[in-house]
Structure formats: C-alpha cells, structure tokens
N, C-alpha and C. Protein backbone atom coordinates (compact mmCIF):
# COMPACT_ATOMS: atom_id res chain seq x y z
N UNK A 1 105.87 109.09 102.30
CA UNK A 1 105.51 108.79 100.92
C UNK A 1 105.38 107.28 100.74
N UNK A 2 104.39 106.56 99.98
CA UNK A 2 104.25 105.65 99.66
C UNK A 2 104.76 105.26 98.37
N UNK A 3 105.63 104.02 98.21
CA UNK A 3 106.68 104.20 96.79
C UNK A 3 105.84 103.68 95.89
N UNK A 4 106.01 103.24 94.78
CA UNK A 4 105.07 102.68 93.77
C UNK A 4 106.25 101.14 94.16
N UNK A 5 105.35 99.64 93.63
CA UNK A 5 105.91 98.85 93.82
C UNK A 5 105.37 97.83 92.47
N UNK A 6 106.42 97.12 91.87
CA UNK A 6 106.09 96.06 90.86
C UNK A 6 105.01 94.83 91.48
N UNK A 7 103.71 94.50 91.18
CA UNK A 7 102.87 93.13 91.47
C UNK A 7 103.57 91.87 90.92
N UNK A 8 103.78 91.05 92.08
CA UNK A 8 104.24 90.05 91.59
C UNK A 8 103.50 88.93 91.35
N UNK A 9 103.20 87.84 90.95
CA UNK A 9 102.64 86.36 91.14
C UNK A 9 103.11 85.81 91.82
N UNK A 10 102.11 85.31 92.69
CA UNK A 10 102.03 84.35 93.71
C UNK A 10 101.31 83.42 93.58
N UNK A 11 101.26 82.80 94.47
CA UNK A 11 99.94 81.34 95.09
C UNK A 11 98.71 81.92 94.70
N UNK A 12 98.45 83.20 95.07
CA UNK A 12 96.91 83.75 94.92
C UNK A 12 96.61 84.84 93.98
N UNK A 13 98.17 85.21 93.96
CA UNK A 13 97.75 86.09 92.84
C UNK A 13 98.51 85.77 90.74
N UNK A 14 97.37 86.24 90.22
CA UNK A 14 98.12 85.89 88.67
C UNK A 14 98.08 87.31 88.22
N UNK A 15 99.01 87.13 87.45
CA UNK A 15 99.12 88.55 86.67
C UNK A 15 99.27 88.39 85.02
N UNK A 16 98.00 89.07 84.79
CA UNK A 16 97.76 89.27 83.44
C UNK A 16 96.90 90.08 82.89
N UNK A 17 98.36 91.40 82.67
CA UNK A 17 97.80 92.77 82.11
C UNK A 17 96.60 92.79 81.14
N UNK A 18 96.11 93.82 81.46
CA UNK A 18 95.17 94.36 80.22
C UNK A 18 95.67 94.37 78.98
N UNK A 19 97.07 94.16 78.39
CA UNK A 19 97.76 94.41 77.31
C UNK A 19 98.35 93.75 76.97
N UNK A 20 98.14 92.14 78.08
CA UNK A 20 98.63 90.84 77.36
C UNK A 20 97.33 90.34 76.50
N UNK A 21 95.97 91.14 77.14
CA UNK A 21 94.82 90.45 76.56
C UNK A 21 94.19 90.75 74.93
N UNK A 22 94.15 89.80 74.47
CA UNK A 22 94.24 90.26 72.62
C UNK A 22 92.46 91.18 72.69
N UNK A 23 92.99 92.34 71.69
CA UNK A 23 91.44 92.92 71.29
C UNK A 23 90.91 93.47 72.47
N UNK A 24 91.99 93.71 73.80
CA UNK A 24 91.28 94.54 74.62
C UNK A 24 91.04 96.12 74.81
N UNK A 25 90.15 96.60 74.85
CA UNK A 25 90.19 98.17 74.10
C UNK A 25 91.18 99.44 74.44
N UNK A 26 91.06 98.66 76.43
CA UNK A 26 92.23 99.62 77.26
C UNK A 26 93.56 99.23 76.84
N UNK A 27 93.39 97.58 76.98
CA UNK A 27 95.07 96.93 76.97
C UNK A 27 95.78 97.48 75.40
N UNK A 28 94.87 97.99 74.60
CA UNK A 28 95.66 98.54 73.58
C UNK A 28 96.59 99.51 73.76
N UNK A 29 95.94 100.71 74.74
CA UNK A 29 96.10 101.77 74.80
C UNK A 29 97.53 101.50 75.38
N UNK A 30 97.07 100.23 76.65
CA UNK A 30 98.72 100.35 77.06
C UNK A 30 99.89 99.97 76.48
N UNK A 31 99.43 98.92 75.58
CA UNK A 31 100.44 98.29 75.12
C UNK A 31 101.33 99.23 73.59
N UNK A 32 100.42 100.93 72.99
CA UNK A 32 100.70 101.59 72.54
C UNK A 32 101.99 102.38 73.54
N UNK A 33 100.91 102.79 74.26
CA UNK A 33 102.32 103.28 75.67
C UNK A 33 103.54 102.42 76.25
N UNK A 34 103.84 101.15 76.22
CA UNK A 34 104.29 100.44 76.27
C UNK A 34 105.87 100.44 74.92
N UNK A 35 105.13 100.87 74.39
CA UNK A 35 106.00 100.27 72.97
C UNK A 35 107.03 101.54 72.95
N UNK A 36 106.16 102.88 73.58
CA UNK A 36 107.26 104.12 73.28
C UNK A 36 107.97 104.02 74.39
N UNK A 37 107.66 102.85 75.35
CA UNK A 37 108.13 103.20 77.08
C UNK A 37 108.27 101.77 77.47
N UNK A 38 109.35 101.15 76.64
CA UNK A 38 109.52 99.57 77.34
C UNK A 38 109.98 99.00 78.67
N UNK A 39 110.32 100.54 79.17
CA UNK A 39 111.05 99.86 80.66
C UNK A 39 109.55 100.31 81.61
N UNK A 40 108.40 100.11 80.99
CA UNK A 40 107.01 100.17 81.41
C UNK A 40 106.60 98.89 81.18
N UNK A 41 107.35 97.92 82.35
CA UNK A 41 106.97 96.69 82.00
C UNK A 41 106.47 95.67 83.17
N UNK A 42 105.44 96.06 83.37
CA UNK A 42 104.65 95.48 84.70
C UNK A 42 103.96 96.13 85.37
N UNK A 43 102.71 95.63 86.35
CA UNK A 43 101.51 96.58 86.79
C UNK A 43 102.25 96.62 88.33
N UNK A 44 102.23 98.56 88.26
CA UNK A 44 102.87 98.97 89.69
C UNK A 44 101.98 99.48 90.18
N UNK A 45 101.71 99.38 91.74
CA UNK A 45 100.55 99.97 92.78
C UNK A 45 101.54 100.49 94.01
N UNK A 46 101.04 101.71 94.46
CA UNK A 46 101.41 101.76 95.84
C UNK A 46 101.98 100.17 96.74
N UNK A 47 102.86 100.69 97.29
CA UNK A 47 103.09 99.55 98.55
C UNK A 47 101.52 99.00 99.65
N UNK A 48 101.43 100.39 100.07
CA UNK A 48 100.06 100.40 100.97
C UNK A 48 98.62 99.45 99.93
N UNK A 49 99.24 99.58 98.83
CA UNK A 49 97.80 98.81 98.11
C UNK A 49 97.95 97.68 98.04
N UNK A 50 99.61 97.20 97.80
CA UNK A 50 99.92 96.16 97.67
C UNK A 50 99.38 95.12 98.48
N UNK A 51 99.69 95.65 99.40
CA UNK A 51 99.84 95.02 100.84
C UNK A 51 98.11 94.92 101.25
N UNK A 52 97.37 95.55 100.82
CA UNK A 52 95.69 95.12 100.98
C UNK A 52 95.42 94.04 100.12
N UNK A 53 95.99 94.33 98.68
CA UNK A 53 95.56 93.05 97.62
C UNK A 53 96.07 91.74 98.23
N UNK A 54 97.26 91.70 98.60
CA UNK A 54 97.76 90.62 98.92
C UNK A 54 96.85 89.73 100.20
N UNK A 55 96.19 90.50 101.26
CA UNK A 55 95.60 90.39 102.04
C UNK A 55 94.24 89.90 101.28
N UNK A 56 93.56 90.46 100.58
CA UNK A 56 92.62 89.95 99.97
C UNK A 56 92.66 88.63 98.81
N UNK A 57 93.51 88.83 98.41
CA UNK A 57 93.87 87.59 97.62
C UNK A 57 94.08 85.98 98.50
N UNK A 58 94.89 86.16 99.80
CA UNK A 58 95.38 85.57 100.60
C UNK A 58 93.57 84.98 101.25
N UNK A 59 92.50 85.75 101.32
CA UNK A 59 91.30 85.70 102.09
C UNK A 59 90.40 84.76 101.27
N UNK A 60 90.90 84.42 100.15
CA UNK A 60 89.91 83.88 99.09
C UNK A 60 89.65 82.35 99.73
N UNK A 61 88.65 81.57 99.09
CA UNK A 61 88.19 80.37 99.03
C UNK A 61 89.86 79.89 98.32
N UNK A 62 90.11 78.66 98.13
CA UNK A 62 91.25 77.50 97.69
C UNK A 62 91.00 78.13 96.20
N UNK A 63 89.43 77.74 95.68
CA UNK A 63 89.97 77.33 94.32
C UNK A 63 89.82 78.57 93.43
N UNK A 64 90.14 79.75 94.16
CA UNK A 64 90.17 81.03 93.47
C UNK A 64 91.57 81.56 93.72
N UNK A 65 91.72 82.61 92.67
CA UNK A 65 92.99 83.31 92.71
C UNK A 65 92.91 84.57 91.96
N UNK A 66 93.24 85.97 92.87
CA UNK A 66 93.21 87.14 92.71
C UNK A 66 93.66 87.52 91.23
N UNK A 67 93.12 87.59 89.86
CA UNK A 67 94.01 88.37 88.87
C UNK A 67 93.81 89.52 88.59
N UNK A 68 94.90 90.10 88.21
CA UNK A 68 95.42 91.47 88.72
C UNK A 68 95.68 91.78 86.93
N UNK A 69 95.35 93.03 86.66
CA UNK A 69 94.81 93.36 84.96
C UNK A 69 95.69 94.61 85.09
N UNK A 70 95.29 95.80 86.10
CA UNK A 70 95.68 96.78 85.92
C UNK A 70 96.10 97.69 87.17
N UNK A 71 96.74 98.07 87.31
CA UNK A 71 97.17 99.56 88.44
C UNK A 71 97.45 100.73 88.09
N UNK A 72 98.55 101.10 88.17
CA UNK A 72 99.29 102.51 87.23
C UNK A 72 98.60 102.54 85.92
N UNK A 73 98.50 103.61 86.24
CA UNK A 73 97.66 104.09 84.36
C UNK A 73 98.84 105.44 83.74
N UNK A 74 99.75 105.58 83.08
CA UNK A 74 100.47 106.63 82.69
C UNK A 74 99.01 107.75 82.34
N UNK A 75 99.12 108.91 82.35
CA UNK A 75 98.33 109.74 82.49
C UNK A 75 98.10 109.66 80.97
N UNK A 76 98.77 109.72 80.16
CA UNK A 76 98.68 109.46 78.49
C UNK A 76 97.83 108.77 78.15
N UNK A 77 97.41 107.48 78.65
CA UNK A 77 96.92 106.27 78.39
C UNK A 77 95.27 106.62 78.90
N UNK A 78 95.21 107.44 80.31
CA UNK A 78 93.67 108.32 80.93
C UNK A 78 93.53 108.75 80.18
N UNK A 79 94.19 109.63 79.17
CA UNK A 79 93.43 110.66 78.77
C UNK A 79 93.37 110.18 77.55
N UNK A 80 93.65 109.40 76.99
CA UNK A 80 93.25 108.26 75.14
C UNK A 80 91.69 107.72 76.02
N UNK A 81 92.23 106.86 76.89
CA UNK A 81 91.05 106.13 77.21
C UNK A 81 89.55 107.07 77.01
N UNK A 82 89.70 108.36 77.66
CA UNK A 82 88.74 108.81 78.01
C UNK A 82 88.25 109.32 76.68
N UNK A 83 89.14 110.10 75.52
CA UNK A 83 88.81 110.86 74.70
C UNK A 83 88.13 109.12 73.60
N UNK A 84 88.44 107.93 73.83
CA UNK A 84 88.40 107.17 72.61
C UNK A 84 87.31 106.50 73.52
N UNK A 85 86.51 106.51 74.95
CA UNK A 85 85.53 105.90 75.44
C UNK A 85 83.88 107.21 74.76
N UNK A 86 84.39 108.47 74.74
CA UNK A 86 83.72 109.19 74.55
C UNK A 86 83.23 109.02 72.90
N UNK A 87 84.47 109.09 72.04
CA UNK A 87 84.21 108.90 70.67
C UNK A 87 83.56 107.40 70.39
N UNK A 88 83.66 106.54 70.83
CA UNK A 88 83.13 104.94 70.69
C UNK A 88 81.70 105.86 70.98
N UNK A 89 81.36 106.45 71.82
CA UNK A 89 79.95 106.46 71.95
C UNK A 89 78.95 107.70 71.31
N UNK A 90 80.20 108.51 70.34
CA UNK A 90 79.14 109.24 69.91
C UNK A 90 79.32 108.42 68.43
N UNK A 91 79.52 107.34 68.04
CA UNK A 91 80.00 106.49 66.85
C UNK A 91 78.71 105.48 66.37
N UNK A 92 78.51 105.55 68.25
CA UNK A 92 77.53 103.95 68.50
C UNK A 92 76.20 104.83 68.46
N UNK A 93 76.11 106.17 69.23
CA UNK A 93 74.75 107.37 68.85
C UNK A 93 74.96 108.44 67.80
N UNK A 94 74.89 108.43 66.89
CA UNK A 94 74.99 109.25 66.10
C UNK A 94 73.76 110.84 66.50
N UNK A 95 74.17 111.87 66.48
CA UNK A 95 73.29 112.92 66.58
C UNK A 95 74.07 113.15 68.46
N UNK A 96 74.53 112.51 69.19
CA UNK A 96 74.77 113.10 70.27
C UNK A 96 76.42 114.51 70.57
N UNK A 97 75.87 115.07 71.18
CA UNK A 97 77.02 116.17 71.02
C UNK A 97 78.18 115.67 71.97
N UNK A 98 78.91 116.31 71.72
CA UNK A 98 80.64 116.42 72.58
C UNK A 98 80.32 116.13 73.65
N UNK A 99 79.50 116.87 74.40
CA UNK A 99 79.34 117.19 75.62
C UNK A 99 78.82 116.09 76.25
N UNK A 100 77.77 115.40 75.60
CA UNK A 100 76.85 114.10 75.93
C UNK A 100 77.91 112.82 76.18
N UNK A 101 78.77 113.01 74.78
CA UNK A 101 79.32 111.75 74.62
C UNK A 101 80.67 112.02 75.75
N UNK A 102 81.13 113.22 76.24
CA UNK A 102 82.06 113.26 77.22
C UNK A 102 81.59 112.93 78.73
N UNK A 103 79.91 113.20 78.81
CA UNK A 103 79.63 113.18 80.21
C UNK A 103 79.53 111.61 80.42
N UNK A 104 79.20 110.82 79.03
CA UNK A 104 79.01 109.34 79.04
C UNK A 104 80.57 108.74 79.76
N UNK A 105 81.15 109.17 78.85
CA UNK A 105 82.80 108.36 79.06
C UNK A 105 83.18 108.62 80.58
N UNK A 106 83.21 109.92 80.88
CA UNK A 106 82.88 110.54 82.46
C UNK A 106 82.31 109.20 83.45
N UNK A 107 81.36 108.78 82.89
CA UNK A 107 80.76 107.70 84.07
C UNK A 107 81.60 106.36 84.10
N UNK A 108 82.58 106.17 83.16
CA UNK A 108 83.03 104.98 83.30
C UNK A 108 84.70 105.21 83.64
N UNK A 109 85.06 106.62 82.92
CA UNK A 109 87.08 106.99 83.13
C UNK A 109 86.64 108.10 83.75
N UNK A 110 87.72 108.40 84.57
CA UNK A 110 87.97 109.41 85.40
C UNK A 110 88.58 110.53 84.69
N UNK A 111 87.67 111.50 84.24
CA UNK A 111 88.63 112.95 83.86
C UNK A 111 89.44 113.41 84.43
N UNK A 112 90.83 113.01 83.96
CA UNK A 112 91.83 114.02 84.77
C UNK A 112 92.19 115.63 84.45
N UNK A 113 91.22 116.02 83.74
CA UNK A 113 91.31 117.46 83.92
C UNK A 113 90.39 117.89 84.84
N UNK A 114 89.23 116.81 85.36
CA UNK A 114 88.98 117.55 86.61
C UNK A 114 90.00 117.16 88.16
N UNK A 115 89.97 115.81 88.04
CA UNK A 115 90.45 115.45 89.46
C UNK A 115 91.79 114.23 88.84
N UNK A 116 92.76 114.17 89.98
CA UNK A 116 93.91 113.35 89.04
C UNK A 116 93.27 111.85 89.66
N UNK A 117 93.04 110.87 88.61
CA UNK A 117 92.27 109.87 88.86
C UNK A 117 93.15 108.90 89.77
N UNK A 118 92.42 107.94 90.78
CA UNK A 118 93.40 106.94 91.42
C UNK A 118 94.23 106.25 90.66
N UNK A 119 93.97 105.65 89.16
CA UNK A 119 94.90 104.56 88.40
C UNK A 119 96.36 105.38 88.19
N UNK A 120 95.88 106.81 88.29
CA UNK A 120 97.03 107.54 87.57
C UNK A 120 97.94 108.01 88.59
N UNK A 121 97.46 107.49 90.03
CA UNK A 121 98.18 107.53 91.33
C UNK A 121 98.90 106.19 91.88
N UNK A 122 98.94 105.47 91.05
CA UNK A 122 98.57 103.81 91.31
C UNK A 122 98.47 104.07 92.00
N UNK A 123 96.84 104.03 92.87
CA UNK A 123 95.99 104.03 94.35
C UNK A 123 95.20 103.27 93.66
N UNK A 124 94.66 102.46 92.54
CA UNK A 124 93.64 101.50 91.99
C UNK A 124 94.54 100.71 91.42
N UNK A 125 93.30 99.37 91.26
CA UNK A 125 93.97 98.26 91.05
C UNK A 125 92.61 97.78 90.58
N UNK A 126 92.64 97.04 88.89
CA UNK A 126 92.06 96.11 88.55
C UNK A 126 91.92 94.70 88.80
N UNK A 127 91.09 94.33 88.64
CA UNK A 127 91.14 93.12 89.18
C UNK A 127 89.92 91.78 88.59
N UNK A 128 90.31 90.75 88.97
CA UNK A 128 89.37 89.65 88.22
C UNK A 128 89.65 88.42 89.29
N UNK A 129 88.87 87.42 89.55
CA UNK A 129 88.81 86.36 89.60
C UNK A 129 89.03 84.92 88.96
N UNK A 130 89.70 84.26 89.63
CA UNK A 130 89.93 82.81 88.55
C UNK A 130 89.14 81.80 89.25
N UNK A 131 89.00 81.07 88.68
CA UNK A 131 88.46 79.70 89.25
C UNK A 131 89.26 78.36 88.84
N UNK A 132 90.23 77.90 90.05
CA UNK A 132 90.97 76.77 89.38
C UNK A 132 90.34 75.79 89.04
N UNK A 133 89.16 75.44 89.59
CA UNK A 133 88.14 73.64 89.38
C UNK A 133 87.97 74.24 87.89
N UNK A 134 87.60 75.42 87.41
CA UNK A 134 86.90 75.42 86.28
C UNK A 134 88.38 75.57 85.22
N UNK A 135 89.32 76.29 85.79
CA UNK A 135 90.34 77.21 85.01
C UNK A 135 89.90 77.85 83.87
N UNK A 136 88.75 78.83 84.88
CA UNK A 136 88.46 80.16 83.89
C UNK A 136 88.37 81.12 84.73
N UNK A 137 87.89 82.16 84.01
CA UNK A 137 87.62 83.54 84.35
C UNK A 137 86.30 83.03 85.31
N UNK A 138 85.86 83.79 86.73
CA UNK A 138 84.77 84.13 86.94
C UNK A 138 83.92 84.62 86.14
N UNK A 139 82.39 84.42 85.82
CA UNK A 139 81.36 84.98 85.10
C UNK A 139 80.58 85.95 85.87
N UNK A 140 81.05 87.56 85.33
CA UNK A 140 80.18 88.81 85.93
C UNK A 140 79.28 89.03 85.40
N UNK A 141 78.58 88.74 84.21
CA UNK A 141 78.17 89.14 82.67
C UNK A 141 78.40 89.94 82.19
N UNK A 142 79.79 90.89 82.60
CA UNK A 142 80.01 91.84 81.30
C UNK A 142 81.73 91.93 81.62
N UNK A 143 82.68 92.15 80.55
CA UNK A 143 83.74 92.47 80.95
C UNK A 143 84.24 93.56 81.65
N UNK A 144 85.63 93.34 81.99
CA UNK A 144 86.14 94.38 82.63
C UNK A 144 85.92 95.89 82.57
N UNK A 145 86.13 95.85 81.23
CA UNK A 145 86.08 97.47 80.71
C UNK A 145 84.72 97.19 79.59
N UNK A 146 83.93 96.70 80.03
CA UNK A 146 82.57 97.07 79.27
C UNK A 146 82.07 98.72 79.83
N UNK A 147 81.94 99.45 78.47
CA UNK A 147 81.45 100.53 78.88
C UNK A 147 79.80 101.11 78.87
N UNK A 148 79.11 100.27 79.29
CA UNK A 148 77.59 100.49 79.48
C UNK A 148 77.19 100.04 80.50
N UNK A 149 75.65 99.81 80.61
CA UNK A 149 74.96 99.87 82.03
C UNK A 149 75.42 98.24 82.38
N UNK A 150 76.01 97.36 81.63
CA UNK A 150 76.34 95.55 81.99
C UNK A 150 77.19 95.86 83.39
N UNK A 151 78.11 97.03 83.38
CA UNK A 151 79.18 96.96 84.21
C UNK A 151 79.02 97.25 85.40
N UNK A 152 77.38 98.26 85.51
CA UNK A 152 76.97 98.93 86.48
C UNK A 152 77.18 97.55 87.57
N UNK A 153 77.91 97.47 89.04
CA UNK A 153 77.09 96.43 90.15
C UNK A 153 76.07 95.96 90.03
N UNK A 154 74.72 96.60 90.47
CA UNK A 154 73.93 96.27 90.50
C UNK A 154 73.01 96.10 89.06
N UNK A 155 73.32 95.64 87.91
CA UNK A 155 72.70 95.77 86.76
C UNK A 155 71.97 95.12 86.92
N UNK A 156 70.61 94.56 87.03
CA UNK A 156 69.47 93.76 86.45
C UNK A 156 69.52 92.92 85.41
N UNK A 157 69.76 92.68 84.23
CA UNK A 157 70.33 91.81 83.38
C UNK A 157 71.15 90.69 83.16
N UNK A 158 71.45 90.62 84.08
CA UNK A 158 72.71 89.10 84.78
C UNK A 158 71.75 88.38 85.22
N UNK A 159 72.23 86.95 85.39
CA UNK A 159 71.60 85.77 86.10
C UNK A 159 72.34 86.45 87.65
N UNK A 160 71.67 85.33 88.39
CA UNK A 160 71.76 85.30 89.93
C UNK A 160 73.30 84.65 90.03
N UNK A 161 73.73 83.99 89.57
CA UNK A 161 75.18 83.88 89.32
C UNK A 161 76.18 84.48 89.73
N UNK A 162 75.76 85.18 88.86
CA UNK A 162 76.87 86.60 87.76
C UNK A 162 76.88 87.54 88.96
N UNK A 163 75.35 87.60 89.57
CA UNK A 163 74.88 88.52 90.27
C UNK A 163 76.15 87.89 91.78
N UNK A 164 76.01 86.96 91.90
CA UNK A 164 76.71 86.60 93.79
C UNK A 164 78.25 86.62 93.12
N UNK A 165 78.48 86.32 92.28
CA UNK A 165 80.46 87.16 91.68
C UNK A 165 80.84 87.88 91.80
N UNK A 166 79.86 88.77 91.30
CA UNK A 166 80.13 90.29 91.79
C UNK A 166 80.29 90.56 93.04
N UNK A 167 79.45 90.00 93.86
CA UNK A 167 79.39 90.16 95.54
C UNK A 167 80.91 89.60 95.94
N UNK A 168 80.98 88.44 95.31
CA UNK A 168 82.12 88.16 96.35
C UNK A 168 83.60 88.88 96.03
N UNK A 169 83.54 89.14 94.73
CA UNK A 169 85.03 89.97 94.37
C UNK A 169 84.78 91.41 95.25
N UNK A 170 83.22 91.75 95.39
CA UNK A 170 83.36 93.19 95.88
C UNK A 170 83.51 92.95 97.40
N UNK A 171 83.26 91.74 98.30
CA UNK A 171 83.62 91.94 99.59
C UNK A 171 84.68 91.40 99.70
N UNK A 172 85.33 90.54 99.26
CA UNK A 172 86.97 90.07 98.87
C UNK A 172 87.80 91.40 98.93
N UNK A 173 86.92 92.73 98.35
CA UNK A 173 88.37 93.93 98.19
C UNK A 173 87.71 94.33 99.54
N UNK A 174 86.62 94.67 99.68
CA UNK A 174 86.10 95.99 100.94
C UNK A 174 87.24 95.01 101.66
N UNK A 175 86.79 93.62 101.94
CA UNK A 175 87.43 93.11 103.73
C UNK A 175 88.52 93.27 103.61
C-alpha cells in the first residue's frame, strides 16, 4: 500500500492551495470542506507521487519553482465540483438539458459515479509554475480550473508563449 503523505515546501517546491486562492471556484469548495473538517489541513498525495513531483520540481531551470495547488480531493468536494461545473454551464447556455450540461462538466471533472477519479485517490496532483526573475505565475492563457476549450493543451488561442509553458510544465511532469 502506498500511504497518503502531507506536501511540504521546499527549494522547488511552494505550496499554495486552491483554497488559499481568493474567488477560486474549486478552492471554495475546499475551503467549505475544510471548515467542517479542520484537521484537513494540507495537500496530501501518495508517497509514490510524492517522490515523482519532487523529482520533477528538483529537474526545473533555477528560476522556476514547482507550485503545488491541489492533490487529495475528499470525494464530497468531486462530486460539488462536478454537479456546480455542470450547473455554471447550463446558467452560461440556457435551453441546454441535464444531460448536455453533465456530459460538459464530464470533460473537465471526473465522474465518480462512473470511475473513482485519481484526485480522490490522491494519485493527482495540481500544479503551476513560478517564475522567480519575474515573481509570478507562469502565463498558460487560461487558469487552472478554467472550464472551457482555453484549458484544452493544445488550444489555438494563446500566443506562442503561453503555447511553449504549457510544453514545459507538461514535460517537467512526463520526465
């Protein structure tokens, strides 16, 4: 068995939940779950995951540093996300049915009434980039939990930028 383990900060890595971030749509959810469950206080991942992030974090260029948003998802918090990603979008289309606006949310949260999702295994791990020269966020052009086509990888709509960020956070995790 692989135990669940607390993320700590380091040299490469920062930690700053989804639910320290003001007005964030997920970090609400947690920080609702949070409030009934205070000894829910820090993002836990598998050991085995740990131990890859750290490796990847450790792989970066100097003036970057791994931040770490999310892991463990309490199953409570999946299944708000999903039912309140679905309702945002039959809000934003008016005339679309249940079904539409569930298969939408589907593409971005993992239904755990079909399959039990990785966050809710901590087997996933959110994640972001810093840039110390700049001390900001990397620019993807869309946030974390943007739920439309901005978030897709390969979106078309980004500068060439935005576009090689993406690349490098996504071969930063594969390697």
């Amino acid at each position: 068995e692989d135990p669940l383990v607390k993320v700590q900060s380091s040299d490469k890595l920062l930690i700053e939940p989804v639910w320290t971030l003001e007005g964030d749509f997920e970090g609400g959810m947690y920080a609702d779950y949070i409030a009934e469950h205070p000894e829910y206080d820090g993002i836990y991942i598998r050991s085995e995951l740990l131990k890859r992030l750290e490796a990847a974090a450790n792989s970066l260029d100097d003036k970057y540093k791994l931040v770490v948003r999310a892991g463990h998802r309490p199953l409570a918090v999946q299944k708000r996300l999903l039912k309140e990603c679905a309702q945002d979008y039959k809000d934003d289309n008016p005339g679309v049915s249940d079904e539409e606006a569930m298969e939408h949310a589907r593409t971005f949260v993992s239904d755990p009434d079909i399959e039990l999702p990785p966050h809710c295994c901590a087997a996933a791990v959110d994640v972001e980039l810093f840039d110390t020269t700049t001390g900001k966020l990397v620019d993807y052009g869309s946030t974390m939990n943007d739920d439309n086509d901005t978030s897709f990888l390969h979106y078309d709509g980004i500068s060439d930028e935005q576009k090689a960020n993406r690349m490098l956070l996504l071969r930063t995790m594969l390697e």
